[in-house]
C-alpha atoms as a PDB file:
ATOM      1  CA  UNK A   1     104.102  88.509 110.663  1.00  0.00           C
ATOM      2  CA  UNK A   2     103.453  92.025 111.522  1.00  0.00           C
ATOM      3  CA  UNK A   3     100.598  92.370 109.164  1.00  0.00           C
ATOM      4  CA  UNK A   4      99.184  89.300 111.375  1.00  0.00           C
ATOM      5  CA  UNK A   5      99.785  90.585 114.720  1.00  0.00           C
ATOM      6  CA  UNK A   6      97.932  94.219 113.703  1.00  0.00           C
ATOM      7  CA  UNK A   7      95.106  92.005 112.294  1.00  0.00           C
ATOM      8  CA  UNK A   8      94.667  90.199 115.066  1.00  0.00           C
ATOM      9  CA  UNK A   9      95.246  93.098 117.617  1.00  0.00           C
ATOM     10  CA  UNK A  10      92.309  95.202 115.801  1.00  0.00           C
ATOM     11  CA  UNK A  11      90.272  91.951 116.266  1.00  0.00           C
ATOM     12  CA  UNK A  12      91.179  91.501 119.593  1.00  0.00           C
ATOM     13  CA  UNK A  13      89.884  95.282 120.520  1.00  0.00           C
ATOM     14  CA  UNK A  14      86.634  94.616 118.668  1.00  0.00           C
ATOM     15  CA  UNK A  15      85.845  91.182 120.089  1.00  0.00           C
ATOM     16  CA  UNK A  16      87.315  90.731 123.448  1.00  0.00           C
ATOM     17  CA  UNK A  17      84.110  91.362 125.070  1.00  0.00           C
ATOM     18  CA  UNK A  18      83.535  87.936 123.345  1.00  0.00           C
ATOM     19  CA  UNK A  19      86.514  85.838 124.767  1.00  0.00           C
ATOM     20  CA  UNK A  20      86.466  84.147 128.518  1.00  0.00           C
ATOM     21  CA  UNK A  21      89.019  86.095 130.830  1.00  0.00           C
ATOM     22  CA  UNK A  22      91.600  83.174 130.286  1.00  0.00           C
ATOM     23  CA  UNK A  23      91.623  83.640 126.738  1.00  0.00           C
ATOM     24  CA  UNK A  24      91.358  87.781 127.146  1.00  0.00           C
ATOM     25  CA  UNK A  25      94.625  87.366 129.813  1.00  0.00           C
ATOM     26  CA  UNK A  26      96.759  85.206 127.098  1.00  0.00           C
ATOM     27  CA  UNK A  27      96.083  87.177 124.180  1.00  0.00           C
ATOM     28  CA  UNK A  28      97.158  90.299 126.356  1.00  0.00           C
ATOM     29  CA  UNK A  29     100.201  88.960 127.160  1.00  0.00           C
ATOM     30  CA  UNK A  30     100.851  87.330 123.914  1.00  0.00           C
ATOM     31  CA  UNK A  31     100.426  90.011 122.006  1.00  0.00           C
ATOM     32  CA  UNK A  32     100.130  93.723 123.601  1.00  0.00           C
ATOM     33  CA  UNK A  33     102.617  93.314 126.389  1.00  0.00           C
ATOM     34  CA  UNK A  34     104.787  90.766 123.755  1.00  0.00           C
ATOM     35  CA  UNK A  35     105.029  87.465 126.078  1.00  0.00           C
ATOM     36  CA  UNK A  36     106.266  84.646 125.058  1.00  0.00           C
ATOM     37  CA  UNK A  37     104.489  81.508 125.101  1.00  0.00           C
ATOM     38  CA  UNK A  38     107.414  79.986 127.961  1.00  0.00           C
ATOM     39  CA  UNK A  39     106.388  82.962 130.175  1.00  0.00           C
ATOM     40  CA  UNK A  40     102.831  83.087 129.912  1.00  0.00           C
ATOM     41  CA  UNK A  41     103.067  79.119 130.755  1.00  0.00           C
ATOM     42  CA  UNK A  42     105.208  79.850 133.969  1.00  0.00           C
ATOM     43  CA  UNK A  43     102.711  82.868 134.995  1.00  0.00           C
ATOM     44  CA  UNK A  44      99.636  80.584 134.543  1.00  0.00           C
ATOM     45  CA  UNK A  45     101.727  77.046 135.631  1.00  0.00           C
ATOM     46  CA  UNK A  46     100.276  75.219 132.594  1.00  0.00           C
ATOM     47  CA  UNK A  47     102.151  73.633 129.862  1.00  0.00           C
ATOM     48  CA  UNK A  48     103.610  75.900 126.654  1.00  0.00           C
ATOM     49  CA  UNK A  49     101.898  73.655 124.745  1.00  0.00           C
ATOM     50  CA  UNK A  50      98.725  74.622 126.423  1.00  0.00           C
ATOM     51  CA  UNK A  51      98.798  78.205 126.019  1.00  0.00           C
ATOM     52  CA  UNK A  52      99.786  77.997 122.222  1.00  0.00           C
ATOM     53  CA  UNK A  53      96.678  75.847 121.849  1.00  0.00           C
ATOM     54  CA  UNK A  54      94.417  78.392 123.746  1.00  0.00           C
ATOM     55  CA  UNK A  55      96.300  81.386 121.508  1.00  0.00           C
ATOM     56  CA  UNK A  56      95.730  80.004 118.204  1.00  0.00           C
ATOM     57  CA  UNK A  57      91.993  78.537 118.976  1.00  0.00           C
ATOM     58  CA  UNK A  58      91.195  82.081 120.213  1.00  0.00           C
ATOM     59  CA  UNK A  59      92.609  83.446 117.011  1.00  0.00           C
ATOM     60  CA  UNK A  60      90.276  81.023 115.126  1.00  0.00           C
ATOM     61  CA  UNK A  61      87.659  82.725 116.956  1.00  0.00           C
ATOM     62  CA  UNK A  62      88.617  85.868 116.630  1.00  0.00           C
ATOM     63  CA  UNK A  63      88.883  85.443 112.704  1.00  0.00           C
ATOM     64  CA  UNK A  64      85.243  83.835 112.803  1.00  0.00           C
ATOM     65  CA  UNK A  65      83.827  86.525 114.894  1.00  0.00           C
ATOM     66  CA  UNK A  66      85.294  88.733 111.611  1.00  0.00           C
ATOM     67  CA  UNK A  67      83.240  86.557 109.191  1.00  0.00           C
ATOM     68  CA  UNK A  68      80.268  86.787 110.754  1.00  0.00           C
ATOM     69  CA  UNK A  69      80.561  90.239 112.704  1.00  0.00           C
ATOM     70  CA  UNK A  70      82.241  92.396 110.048  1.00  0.00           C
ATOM     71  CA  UNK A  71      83.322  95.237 112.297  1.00  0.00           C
ATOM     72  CA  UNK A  72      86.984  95.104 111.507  1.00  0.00           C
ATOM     73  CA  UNK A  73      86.140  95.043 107.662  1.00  0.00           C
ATOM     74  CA  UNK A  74      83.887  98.253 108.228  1.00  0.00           C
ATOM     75  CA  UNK A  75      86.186  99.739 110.124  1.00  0.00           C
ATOM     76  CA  UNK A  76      88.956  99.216 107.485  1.00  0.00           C
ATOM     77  CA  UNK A  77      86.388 100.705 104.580  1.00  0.00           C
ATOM     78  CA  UNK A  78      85.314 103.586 106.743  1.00  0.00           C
ATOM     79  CA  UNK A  79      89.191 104.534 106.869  1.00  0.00           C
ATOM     80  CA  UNK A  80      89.591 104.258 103.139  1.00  0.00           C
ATOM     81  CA  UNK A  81      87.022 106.699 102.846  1.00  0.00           C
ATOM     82  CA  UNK A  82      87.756 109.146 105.259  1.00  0.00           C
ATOM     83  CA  UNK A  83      91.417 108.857 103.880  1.00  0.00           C
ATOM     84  CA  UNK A  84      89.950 109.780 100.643  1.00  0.00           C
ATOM     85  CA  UNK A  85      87.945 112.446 101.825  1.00  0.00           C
ATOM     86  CA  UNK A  86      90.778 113.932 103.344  1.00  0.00           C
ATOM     87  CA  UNK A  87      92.252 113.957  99.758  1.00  0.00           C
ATOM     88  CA  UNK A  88      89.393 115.610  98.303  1.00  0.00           C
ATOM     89  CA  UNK A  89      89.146 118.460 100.775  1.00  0.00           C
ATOM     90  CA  UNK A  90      92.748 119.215 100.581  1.00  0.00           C
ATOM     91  CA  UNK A  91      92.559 119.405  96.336  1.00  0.00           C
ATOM     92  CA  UNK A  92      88.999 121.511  96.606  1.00  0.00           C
ATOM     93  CA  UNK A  93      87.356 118.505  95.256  1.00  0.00           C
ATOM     94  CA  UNK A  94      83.934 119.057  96.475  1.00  0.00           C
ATOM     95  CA  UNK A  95      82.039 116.782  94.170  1.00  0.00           C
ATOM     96  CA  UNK A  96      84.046 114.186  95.388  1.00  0.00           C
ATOM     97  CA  UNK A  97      83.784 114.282  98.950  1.00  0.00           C
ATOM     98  CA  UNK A  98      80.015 114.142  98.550  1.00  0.00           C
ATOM     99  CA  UNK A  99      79.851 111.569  97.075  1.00  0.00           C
ATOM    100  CA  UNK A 100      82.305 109.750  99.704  1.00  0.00           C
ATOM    101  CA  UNK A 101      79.745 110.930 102.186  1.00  0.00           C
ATOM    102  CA  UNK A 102      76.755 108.952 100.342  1.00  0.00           C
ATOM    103  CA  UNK A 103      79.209 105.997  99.937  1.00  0.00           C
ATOM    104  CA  UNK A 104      80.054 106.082 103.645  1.00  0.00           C
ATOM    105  CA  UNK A 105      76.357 106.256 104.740  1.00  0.00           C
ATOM    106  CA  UNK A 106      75.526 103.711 102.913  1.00  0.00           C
ATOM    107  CA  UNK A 107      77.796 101.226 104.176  1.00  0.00           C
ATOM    108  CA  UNK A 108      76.483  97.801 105.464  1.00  0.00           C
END
């Protein structure tokens, strides 16, 4: 569950811009200021039903904004290598972080 909710908070920050304000407001709630689905109902007077609907179609969205987007996935790969270049510089490996650097401008 946790490896979810930092998935979909990472996709959140790169698509929001994406989302209408009612789905920006629930996912907020839901999931950065940890709401449950009874009070985001009673803040918004609609129906629990109806905001776990809106939640887990926006997480649809979010997840095919990922498929077609990428960013997340990038972002993700451009950790690994810096992680690894980090490596590299600390054990004098020189030869290695170059060729991290060609692997990390040639990303798509």
């Amino acid at each position: 569950m946790l490896e979810k909710t930092t998935r979909i908070n990472y996709l959140f920050d790169f698509y929001q811009e994406l989302l209408t304000p009612k789905q920006k407001n629930y996912m907020e709630l839901y999931y950065l200021e940890d709401y449950s689905l009874g009070e985001i109902s009673e803040t918004y007077d609609v129906s629990r039903q109806a905001v776990y609907d809106n939640i887990r179609r926006t997480e649809a969205m979010l997840e095919e904004y990922e498929e077609k987007l990428g960013l997340y996935r990038r972002f993700e790969e451009q950790s690994r290598i810096l992680e690894e270049m980090r490596d590299s510089l600390s054990k004098e490996d020189l030869k290695r972080v170059s060729s991290l650097i060609e692997e990390l401008e040639n990303l798509d």
